[in-house]
Protein backbone atom coordinates (compact mmCIF):
# COMPACT_ATOMS: atom_id res chain seq x y z
CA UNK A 1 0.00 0.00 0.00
CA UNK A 2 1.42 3.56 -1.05
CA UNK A 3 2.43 6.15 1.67
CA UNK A 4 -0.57 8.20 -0.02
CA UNK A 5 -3.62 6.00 0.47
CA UNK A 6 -3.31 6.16 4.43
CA UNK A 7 -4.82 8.63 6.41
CA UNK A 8 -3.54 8.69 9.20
CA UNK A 9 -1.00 11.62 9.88
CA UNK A 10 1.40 9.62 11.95
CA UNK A 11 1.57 7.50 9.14
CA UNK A 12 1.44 10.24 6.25
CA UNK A 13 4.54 12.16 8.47
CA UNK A 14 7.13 9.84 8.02
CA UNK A 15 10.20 10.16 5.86
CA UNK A 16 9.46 7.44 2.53
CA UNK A 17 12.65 5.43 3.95
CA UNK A 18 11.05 5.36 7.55
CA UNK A 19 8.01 4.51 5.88
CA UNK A 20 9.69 1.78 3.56
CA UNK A 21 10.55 -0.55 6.83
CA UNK A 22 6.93 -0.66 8.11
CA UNK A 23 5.13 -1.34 4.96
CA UNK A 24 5.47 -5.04 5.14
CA UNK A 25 3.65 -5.49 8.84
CA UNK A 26 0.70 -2.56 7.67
CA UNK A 27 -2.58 -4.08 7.28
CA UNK A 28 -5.95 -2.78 7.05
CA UNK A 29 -8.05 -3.92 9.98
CA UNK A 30 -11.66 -3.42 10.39
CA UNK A 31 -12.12 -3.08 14.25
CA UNK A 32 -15.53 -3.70 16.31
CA UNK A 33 -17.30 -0.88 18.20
CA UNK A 34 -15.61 -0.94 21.93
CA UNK A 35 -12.67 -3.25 20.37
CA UNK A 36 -9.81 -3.89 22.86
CA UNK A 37 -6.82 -3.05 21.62
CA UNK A 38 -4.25 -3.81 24.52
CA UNK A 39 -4.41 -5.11 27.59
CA UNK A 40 -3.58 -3.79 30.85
CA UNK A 41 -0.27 -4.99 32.42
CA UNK A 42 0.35 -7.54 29.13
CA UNK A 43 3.05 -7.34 26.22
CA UNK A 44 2.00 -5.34 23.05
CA UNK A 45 1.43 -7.25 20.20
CA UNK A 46 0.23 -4.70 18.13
CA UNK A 47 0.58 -1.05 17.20
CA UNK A 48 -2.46 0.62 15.74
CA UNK A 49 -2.51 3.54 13.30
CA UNK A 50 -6.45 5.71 13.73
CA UNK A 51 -7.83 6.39 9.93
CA UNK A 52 -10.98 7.52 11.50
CA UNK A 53 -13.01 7.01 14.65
CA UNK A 54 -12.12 7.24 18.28
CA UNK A 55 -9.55 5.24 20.19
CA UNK A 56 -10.00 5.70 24.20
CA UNK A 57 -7.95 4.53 27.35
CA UNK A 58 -10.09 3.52 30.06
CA UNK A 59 -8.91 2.77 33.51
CA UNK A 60 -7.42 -0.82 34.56
């Protein structure tokens, strides 16, 4: 996926060579409505990039 079909700033902000070394673990995910993306206290697995919607952090 090109740089310029993301939008997500994070993602549109980095240099193409910076951008070049995560291309190969991007993927498009479709995520359900109150979705849990980490979990308190446990190793991250995943790093998440926002197109659109809201993310939230809610207390342990």
């Amino acid at each position: 996926m090109p740089e310029s079909l993301f939008r997500n700033r994070v993602l549109k902000s980095l240099s193409p060579e910076d951008f070049a070394l995560l291309r190969p673990s991007l993927h498009r995910v479709e995520l359900d409505i109150k979705a849990q993306l980490e979990i308190a206290h446990q190793p991250i697995r995943n790093g998440y990039f926002p197109e659109r919607g809201v993310a939230s952090v809610s207390p342990p």
